[in-house]
C-alpha atoms as a PDB file:
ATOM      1  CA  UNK A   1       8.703  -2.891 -16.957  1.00  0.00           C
ATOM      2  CA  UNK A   2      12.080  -3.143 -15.285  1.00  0.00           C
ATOM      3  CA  UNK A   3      11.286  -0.704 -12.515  1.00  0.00           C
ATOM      4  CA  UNK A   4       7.829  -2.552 -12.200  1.00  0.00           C
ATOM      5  CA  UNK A   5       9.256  -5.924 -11.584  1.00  0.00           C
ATOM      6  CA  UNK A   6      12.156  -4.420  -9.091  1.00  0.00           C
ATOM      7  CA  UNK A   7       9.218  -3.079  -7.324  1.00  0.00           C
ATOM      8  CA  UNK A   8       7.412  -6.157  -6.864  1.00  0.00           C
ATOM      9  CA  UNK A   9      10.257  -8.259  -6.010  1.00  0.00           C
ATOM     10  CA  UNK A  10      11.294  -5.167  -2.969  1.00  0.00           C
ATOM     11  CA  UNK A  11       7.844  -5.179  -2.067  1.00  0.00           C
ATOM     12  CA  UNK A  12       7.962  -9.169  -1.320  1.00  0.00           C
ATOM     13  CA  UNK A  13      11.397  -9.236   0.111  1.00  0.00           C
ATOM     14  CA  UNK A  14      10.523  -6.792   2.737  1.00  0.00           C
ATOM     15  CA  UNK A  15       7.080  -8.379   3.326  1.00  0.00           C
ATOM     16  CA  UNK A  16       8.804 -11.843   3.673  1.00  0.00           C
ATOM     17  CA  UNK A  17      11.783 -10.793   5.903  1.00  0.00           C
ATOM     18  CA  UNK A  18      11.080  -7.455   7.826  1.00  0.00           C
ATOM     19  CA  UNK A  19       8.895  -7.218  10.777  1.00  0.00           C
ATOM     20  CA  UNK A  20       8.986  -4.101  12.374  1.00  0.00           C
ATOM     21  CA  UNK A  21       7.830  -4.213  15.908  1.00  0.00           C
ATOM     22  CA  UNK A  22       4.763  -2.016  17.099  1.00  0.00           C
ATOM     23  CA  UNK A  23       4.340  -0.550  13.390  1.00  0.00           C
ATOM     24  CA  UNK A  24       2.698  -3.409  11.324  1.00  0.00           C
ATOM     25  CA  UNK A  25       3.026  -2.039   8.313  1.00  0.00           C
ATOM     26  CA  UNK A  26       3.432  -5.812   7.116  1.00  0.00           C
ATOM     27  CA  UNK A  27       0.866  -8.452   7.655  1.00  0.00           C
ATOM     28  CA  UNK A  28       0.420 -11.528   6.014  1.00  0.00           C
ATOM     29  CA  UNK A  29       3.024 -10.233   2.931  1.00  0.00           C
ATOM     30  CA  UNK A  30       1.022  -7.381   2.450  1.00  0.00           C
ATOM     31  CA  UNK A  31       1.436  -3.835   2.881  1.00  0.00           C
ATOM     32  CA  UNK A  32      -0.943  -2.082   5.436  1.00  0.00           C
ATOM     33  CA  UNK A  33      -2.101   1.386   3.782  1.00  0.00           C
ATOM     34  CA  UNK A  34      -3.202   2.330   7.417  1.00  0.00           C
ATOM     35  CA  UNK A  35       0.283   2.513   8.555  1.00  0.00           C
ATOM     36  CA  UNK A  36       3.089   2.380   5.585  1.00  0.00           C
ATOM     37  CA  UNK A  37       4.860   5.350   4.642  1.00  0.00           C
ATOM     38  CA  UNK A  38       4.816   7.165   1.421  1.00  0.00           C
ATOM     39  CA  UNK A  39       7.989   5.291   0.956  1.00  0.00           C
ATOM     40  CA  UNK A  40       6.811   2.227   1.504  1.00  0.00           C
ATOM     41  CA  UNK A  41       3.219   2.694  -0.533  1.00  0.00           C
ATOM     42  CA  UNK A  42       5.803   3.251  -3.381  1.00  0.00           C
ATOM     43  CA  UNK A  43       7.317   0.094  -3.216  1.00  0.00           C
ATOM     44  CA  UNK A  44       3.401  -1.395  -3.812  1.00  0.00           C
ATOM     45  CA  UNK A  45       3.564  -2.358  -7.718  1.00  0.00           C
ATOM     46  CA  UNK A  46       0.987   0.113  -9.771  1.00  0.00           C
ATOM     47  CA  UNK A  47       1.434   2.993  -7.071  1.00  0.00           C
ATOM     48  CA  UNK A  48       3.286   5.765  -7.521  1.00  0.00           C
ATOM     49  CA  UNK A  49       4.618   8.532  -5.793  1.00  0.00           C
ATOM     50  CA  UNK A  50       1.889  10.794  -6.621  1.00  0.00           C
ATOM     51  CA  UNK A  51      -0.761   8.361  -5.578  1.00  0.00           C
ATOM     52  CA  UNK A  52       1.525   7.313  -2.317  1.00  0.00           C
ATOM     53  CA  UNK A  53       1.334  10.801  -1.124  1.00  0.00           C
ATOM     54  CA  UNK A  54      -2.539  10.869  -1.509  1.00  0.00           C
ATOM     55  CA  UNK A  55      -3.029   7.734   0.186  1.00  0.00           C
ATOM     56  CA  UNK A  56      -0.931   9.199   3.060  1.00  0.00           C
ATOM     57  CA  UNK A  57      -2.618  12.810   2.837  1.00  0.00           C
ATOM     58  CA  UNK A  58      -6.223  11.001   2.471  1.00  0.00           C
ATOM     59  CA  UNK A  59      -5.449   8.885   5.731  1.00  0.00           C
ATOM     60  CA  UNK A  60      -4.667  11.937   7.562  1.00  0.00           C
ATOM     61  CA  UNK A  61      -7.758  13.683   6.662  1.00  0.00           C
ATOM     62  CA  UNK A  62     -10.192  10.627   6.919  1.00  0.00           C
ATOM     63  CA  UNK A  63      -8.381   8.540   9.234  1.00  0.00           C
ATOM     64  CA  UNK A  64      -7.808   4.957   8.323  1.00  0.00           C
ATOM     65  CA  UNK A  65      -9.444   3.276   6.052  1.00  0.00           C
ATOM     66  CA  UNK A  66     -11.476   0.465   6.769  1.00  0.00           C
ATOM     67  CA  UNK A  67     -11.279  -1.452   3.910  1.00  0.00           C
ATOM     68  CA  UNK A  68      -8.973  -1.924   0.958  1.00  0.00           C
ATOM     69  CA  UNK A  69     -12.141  -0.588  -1.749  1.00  0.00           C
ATOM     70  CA  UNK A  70     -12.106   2.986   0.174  1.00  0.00           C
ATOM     71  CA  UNK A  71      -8.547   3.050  -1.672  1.00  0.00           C
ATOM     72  CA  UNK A  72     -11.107   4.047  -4.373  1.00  0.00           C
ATOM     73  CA  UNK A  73     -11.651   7.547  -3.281  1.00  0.00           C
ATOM     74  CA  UNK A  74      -8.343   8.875  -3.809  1.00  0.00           C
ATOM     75  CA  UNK A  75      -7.353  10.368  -7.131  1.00  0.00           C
ATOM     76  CA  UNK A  76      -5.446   8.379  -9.632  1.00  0.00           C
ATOM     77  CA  UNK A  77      -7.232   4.798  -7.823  1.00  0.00           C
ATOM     78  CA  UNK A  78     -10.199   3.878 -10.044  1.00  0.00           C
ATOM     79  CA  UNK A  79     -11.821   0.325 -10.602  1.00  0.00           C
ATOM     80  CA  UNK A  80      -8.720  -1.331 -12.534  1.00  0.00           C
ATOM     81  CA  UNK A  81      -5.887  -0.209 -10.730  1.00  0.00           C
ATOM     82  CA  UNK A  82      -7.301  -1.297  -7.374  1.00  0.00           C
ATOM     83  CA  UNK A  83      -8.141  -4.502  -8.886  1.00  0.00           C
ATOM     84  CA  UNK A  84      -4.017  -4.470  -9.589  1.00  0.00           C
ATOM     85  CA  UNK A  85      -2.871  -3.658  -6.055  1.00  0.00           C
ATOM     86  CA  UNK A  86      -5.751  -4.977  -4.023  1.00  0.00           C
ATOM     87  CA  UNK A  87      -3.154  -8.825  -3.764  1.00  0.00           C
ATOM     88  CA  UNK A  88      -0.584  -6.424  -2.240  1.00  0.00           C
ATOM     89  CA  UNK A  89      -2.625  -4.480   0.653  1.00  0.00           C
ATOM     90  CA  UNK A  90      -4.309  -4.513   3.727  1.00  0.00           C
ATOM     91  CA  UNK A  91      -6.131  -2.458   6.212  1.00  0.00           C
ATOM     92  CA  UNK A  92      -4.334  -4.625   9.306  1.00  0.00           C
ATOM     93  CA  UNK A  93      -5.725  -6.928  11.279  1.00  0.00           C
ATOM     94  CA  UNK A  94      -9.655  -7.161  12.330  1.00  0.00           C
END
């Protein structure tokens, strides 16, 4: 629960105070899962480092995603747990 809550609280830190020009990996507070590192998927509350990696290896197979609900086809991201981290990402801007 500890870990859980440090998580959240890095993840909306960085997503308040960091801009990092000609990446934006944040936008709006949110983490973009077209462009974060495994690192920084990590950071996203309910994803883990297994699941990080996947969203990283799926993105380099499928290219980026076009909407936060593709998040669905990788392993370990059903219904509930993209219901958890769907406040947290985006897919960048339209």
């Amino acid at each position: 629960m500890k870990d859980k809550m440090f998580q959240m609280f890095w993840v909306l830190l960085v997503s308040a105070f960091l801009v990092l020009p000609g990446t934006h990996v944040f936008a709006a507070g949110k983490v973009n899962i077209n462009t974060a590192s495994v690192e920084q998927l990590e950071a996203i509350p309910h994803i883990g480092p297994k699941t990080a990696k996947r969203i990283v290896e799926y993105r380099r197979k499928h290219g980026t995603f076009k909407t936060v609900d593709e998040l669905s086809a990788i392993n370990g991201i059903g219904s509930k747990r993209l219901k958890k981290v769907r406040g947290f990402v985006t897919v960048g801007e339209k």
